[in-house]
C-alpha atoms as a PDB file:
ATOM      1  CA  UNK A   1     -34.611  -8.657 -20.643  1.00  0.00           C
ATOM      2  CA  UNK A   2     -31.619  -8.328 -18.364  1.00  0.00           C
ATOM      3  CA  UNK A   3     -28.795  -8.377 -20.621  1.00  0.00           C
ATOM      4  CA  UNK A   4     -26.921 -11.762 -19.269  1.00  0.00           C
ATOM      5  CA  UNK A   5     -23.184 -10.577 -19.288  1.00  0.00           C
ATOM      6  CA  UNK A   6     -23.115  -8.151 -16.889  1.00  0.00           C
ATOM      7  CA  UNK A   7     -20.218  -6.131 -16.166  1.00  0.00           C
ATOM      8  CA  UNK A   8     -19.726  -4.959 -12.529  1.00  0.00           C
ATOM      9  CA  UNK A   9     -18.181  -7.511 -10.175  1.00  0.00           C
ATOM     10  CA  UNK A  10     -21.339  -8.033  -8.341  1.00  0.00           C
ATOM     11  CA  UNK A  11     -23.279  -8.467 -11.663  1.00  0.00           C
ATOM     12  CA  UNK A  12     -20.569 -11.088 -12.612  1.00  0.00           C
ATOM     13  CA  UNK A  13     -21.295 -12.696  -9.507  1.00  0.00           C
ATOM     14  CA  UNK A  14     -24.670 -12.468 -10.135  1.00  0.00           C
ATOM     15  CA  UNK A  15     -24.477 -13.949 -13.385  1.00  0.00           C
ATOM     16  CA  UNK A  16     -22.698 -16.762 -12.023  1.00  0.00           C
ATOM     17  CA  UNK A  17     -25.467 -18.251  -9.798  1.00  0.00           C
ATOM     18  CA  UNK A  18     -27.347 -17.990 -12.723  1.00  0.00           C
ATOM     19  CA  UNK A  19     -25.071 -19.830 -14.897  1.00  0.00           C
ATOM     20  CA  UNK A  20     -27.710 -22.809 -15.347  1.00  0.00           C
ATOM     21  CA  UNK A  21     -30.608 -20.922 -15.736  1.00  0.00           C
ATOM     22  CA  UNK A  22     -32.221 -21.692 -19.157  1.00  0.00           C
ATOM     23  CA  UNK A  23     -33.704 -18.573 -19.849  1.00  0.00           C
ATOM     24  CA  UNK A  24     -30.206 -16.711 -19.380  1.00  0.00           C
ATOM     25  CA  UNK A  25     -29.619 -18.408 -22.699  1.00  0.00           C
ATOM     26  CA  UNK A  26     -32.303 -16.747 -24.584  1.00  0.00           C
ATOM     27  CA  UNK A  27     -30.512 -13.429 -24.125  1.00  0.00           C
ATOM     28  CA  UNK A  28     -28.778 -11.934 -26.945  1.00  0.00           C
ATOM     29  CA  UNK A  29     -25.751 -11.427 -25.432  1.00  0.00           C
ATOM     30  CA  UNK A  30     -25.437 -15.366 -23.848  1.00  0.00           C
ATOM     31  CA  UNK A  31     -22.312 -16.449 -25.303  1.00  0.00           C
ATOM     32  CA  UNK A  32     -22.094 -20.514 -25.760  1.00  0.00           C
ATOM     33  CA  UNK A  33     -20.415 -22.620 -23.775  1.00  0.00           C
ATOM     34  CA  UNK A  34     -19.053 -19.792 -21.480  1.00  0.00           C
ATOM     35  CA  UNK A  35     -21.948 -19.546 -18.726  1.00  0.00           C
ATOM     36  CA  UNK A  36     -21.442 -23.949 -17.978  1.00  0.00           C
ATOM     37  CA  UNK A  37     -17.912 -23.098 -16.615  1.00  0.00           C
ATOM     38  CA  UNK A  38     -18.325 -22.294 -12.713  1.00  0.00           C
ATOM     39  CA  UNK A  39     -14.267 -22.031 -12.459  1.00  0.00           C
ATOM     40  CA  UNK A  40     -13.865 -19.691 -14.598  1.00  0.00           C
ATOM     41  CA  UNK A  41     -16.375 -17.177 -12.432  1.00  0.00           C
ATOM     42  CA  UNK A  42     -14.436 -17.649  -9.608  1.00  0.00           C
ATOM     43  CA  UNK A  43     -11.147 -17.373 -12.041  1.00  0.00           C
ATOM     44  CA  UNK A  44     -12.595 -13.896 -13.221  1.00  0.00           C
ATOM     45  CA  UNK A  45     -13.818 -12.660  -9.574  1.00  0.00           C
ATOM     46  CA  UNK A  46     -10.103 -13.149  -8.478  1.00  0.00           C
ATOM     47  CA  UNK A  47      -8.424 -11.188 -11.096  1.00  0.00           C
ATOM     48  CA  UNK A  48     -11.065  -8.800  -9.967  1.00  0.00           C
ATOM     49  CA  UNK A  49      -9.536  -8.049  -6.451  1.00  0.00           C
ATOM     50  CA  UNK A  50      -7.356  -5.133  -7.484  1.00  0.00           C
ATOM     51  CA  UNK A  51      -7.745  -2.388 -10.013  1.00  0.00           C
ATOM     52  CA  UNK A  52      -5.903  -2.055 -13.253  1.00  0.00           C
ATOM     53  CA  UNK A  53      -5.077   2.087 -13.569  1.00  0.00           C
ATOM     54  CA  UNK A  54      -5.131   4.039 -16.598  1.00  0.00           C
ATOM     55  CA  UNK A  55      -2.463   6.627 -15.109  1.00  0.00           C
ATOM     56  CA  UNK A  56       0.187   5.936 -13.017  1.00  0.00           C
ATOM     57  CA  UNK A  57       0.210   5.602  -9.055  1.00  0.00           C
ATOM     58  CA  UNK A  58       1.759   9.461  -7.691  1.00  0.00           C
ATOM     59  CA  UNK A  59       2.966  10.883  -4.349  1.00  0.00           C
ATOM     60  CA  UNK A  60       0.744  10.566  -1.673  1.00  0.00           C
ATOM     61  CA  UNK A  61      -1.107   7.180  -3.128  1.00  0.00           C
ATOM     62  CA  UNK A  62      -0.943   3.959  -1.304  1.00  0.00           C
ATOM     63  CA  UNK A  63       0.865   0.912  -2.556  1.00  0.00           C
ATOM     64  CA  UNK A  64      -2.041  -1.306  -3.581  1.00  0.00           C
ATOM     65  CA  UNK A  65      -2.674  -4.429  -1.478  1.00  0.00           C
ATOM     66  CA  UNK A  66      -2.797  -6.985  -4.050  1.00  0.00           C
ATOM     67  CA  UNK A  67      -1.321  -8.796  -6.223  1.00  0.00           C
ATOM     68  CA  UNK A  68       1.081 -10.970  -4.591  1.00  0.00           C
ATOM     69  CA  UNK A  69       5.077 -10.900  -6.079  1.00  0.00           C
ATOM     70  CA  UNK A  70       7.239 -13.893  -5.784  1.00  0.00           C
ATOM     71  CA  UNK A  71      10.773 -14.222  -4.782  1.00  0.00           C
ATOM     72  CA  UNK A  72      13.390 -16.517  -3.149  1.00  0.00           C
ATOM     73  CA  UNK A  73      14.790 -16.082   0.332  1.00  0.00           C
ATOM     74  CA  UNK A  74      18.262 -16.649   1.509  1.00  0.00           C
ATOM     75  CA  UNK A  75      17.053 -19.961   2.144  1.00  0.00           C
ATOM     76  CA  UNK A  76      15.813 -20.804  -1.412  1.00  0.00           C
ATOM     77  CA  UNK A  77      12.220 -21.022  -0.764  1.00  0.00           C
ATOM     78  CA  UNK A  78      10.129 -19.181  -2.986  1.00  0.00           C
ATOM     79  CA  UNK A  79       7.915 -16.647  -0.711  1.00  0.00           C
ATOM     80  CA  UNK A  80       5.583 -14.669  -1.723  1.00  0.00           C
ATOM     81  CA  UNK A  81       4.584 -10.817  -0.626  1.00  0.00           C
ATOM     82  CA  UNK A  82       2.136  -7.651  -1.519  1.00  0.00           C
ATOM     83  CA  UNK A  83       3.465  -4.484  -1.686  1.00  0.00           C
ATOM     84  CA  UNK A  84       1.833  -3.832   1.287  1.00  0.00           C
ATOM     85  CA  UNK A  85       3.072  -6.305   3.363  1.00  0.00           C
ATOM     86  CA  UNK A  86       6.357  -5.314   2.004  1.00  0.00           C
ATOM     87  CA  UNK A  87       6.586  -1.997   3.094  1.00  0.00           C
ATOM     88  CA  UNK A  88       3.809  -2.172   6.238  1.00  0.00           C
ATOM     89  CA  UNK A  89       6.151  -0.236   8.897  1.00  0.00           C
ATOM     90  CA  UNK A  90       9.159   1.022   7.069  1.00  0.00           C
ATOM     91  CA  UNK A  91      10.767   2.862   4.462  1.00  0.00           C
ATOM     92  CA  UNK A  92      10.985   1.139   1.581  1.00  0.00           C
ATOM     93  CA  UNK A  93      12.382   1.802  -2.249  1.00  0.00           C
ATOM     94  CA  UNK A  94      11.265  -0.514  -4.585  1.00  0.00           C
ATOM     95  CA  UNK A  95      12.738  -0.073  -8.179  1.00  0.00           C
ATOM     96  CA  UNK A  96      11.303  -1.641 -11.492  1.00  0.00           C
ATOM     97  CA  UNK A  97      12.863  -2.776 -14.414  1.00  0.00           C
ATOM     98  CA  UNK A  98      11.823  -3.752 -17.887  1.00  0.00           C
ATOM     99  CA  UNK A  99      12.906  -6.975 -17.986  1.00  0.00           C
ATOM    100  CA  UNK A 100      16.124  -9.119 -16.375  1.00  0.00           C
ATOM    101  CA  UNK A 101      19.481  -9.693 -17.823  1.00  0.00           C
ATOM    102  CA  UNK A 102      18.613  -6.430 -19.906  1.00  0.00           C
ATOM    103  CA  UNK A 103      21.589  -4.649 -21.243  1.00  0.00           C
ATOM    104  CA  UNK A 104      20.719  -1.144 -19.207  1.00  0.00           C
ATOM    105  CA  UNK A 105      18.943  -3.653 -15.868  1.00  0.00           C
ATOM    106  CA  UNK A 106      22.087  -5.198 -15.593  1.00  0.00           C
ATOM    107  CA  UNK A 107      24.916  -2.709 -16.520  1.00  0.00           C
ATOM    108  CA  UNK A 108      23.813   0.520 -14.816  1.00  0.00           C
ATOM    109  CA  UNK A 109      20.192   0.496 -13.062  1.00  0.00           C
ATOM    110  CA  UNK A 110      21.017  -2.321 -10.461  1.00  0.00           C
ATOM    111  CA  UNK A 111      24.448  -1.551  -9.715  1.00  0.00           C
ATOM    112  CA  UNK A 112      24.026   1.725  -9.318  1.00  0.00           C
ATOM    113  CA  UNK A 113      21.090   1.029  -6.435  1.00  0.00           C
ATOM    114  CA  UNK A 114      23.925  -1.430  -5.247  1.00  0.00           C
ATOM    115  CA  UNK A 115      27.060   1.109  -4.900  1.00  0.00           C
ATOM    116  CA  UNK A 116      24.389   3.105  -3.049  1.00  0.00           C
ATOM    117  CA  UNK A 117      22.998   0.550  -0.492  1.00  0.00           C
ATOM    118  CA  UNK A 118      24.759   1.430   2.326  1.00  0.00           C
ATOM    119  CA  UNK A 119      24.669   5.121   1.916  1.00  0.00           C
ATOM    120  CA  UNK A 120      20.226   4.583   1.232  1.00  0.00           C
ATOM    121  CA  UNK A 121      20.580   2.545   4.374  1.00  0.00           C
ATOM    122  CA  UNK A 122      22.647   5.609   6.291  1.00  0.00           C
ATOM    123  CA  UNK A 123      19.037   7.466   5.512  1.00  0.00           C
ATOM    124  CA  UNK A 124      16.713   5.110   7.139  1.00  0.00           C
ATOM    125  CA  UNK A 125      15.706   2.818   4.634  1.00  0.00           C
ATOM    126  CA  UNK A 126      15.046  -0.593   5.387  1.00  0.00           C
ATOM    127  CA  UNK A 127      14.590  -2.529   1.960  1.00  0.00           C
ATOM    128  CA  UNK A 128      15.694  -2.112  -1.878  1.00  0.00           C
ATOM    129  CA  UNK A 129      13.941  -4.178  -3.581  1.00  0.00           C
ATOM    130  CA  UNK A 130      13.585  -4.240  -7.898  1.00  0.00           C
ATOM    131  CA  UNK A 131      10.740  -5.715  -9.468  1.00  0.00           C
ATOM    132  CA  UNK A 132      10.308  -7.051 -13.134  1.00  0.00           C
ATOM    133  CA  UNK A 133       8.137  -9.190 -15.018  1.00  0.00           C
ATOM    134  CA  UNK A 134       9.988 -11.882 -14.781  1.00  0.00           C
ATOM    135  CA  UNK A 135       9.348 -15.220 -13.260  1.00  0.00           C
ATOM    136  CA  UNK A 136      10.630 -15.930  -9.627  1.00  0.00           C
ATOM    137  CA  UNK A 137      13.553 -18.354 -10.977  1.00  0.00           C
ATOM    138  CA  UNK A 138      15.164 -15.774 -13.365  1.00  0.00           C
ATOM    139  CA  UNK A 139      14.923 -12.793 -11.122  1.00  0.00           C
ATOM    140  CA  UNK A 140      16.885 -15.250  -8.829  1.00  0.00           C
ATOM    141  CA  UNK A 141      18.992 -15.935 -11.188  1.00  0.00           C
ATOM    142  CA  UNK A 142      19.954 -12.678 -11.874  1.00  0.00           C
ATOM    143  CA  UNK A 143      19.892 -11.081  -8.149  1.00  0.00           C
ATOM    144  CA  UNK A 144      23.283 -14.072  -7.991  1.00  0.00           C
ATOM    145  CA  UNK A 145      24.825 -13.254 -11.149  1.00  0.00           C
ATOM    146  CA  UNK A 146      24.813  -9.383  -9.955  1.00  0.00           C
ATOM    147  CA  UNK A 147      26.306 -10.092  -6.112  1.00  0.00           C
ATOM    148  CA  UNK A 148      22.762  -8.126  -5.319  1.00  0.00           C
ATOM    149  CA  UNK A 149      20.957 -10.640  -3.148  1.00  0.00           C
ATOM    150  CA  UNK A 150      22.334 -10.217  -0.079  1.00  0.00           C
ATOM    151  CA  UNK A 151      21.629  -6.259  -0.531  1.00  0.00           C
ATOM    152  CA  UNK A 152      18.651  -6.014  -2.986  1.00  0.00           C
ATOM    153  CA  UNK A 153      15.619  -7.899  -2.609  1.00  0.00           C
ATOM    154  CA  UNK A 154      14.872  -9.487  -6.054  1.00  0.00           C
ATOM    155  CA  UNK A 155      10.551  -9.259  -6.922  1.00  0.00           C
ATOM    156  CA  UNK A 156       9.313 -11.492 -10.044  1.00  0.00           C
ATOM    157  CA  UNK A 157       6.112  -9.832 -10.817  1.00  0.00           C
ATOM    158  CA  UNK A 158       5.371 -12.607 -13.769  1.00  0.00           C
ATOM    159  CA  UNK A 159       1.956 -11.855 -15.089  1.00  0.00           C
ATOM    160  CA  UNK A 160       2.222  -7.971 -14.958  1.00  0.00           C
ATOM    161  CA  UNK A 161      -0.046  -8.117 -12.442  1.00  0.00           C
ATOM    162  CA  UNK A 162       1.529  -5.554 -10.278  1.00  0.00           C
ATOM    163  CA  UNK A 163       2.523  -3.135 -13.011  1.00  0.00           C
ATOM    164  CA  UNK A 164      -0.995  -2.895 -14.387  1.00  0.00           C
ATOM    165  CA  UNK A 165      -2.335  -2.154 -10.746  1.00  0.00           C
ATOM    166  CA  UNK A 166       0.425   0.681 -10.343  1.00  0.00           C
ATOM    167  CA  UNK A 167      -0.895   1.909 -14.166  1.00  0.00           C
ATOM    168  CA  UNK A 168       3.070   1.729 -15.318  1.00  0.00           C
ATOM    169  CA  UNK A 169       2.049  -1.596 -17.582  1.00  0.00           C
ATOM    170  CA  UNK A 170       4.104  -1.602 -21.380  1.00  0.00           C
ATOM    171  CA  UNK A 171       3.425  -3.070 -24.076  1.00  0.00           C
ATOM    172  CA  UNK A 172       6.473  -4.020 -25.834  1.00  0.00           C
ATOM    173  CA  UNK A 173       4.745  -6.732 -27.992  1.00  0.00           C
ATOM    174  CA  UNK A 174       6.215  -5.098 -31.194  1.00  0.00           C
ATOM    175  CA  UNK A 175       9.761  -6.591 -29.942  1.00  0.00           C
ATOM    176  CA  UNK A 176       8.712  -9.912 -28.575  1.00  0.00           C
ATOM    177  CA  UNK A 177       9.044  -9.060 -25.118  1.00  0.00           C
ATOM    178  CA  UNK A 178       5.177  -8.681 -24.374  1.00  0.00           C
ATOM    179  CA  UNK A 179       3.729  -6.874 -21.685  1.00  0.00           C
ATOM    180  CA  UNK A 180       6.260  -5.370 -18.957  1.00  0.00           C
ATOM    181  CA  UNK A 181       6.839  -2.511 -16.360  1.00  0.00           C
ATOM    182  CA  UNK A 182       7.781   1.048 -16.864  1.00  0.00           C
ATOM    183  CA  UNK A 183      11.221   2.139 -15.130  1.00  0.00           C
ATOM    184  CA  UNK A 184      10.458   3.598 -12.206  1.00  0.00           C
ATOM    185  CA  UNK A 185      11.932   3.895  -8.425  1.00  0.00           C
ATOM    186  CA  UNK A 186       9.730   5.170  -5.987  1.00  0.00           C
ATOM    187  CA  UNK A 187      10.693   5.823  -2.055  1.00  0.00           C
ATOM    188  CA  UNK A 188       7.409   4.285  -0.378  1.00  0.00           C
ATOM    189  CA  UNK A 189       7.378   4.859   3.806  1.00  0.00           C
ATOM    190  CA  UNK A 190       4.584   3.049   5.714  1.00  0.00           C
ATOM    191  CA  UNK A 191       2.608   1.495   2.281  1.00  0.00           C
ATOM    192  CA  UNK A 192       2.644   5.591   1.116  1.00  0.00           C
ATOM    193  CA  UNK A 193       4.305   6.404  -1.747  1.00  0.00           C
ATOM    194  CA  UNK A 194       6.886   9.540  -1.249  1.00  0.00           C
ATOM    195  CA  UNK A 195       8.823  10.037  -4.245  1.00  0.00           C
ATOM    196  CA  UNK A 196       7.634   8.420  -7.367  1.00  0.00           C
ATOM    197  CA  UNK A 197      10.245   8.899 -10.317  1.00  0.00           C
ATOM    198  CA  UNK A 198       8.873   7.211 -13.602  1.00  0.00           C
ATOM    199  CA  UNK A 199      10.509   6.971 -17.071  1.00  0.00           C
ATOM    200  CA  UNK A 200       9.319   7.394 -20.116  1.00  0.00           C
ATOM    201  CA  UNK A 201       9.173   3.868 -21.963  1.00  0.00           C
ATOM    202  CA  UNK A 202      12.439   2.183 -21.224  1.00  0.00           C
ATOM    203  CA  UNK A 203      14.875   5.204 -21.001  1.00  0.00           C
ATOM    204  CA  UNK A 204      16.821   5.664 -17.544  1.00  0.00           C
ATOM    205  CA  UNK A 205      17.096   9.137 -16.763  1.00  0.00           C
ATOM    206  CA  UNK A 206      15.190   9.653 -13.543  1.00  0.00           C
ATOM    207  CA  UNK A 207      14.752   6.634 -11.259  1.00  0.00           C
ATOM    208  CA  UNK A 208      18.888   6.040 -10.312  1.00  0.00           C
ATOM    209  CA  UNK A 209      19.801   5.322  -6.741  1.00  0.00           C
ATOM    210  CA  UNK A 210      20.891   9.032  -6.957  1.00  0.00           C
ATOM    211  CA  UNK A 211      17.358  10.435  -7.650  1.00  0.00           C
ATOM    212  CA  UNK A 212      16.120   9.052  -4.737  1.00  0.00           C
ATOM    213  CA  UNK A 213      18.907   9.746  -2.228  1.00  0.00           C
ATOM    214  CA  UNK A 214      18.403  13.481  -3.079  1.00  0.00           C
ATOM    215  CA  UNK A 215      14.695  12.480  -2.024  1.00  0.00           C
ATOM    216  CA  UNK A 216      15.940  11.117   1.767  1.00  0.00           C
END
């Protein structure tokens, strides 16, 4: 017998239009009470729309097209954007952080990208923008506390959606923090990534404004 939890996304599909079917539960693998929930196929087929990587995104790879990162605009509406959308038509750096109002974040990674707008946007870029897994209302919250959102574009990435589809997820679990994003700043020009420079863990030793000015 067909073994009733399949694994592809079409077999998931599959097994949801079969949810009801009463010999599905005479399969060894049927687990109760999991099949009678129709939401959560459709729950599971979303999450399904972008990859999760086991290595890290490199030079030459496109930003990936979902999933969508929140912010506020000028305005104080929360938007929200892809990566793609993001950088569709320009020249882009986009900057990740482990985590807001972070000792390191806030004293040297930010304002360094910030002393160096203007001379980043001297060499043709069009957007800085930092990411973090953060909700929407405390990367806004920072972005003001910093002076940074008139200059830098403040992403909330709050499920770690976005750093597992780049492969630069972290598990930081053993201090509380959970899952969060490698430091990284990448130069991305027309959705393709140009210069990718990723840390190790949570040190900050590659991905300055610097690094990627001596990419331009």
């Amino acid at each position: 017998m067909t073994s009733f939890l399949l694994r592809s996304a079409g077999g998931f599909a599959r097994q949801c239009s079969r949810a009801r079917a009463p010999q599905a539960m005479l399969s060894s693998n049927f687990t109760p009470g999991f099949a009678a929930r129709p939401h959560q196929c459709a729950q599971r087929s979303q999450r399904r729309l972008y990859s999760v990587r086991a290595t890290a995104l490199a030079v030459g790879d496109k930003v990936p097209g979902a999933p969508k990162l929140t912010y506020f605009d000028l305005d104080g509406n929360m938007q929200q954007i892809t990566a793609e959308e993001l950088t569709k038509g320009k020249k882009v750096v986009l900057f990740a952080v482990p985590g807001a109002f972070t000792p390191t974040c806030s004293q040297k990674h930010v304002p360094g990208f910030l002393d160096k707008a203007d001379d980043l946007k001297a060499k043709g870029v069009d957007t800085i923008a930092c990411v973090a897994v953060n909700d929407a209302f405390v990367m806004d919250a920072w972005g003001k506390s910093l002076g940074a959102e008139d200059k830098i574009q403040l992403l909330a990435d709050g499920s770690a959606e976005f750093a597992k589809a780049l492969g630069v997820d972290l598990d930081l679990s053993d201090k509380g923090l959970g899952v969060r994003s490698r430091r990284y700043a990448m130069l991305v020009d027309d959705g393709v990534i140009k210069e990718m420079n990723l840390e190790e863990g949570g040190a900050f030793t590659v991905s300055s404004a610097d690094g990627i000015l001596k990419a331009l």
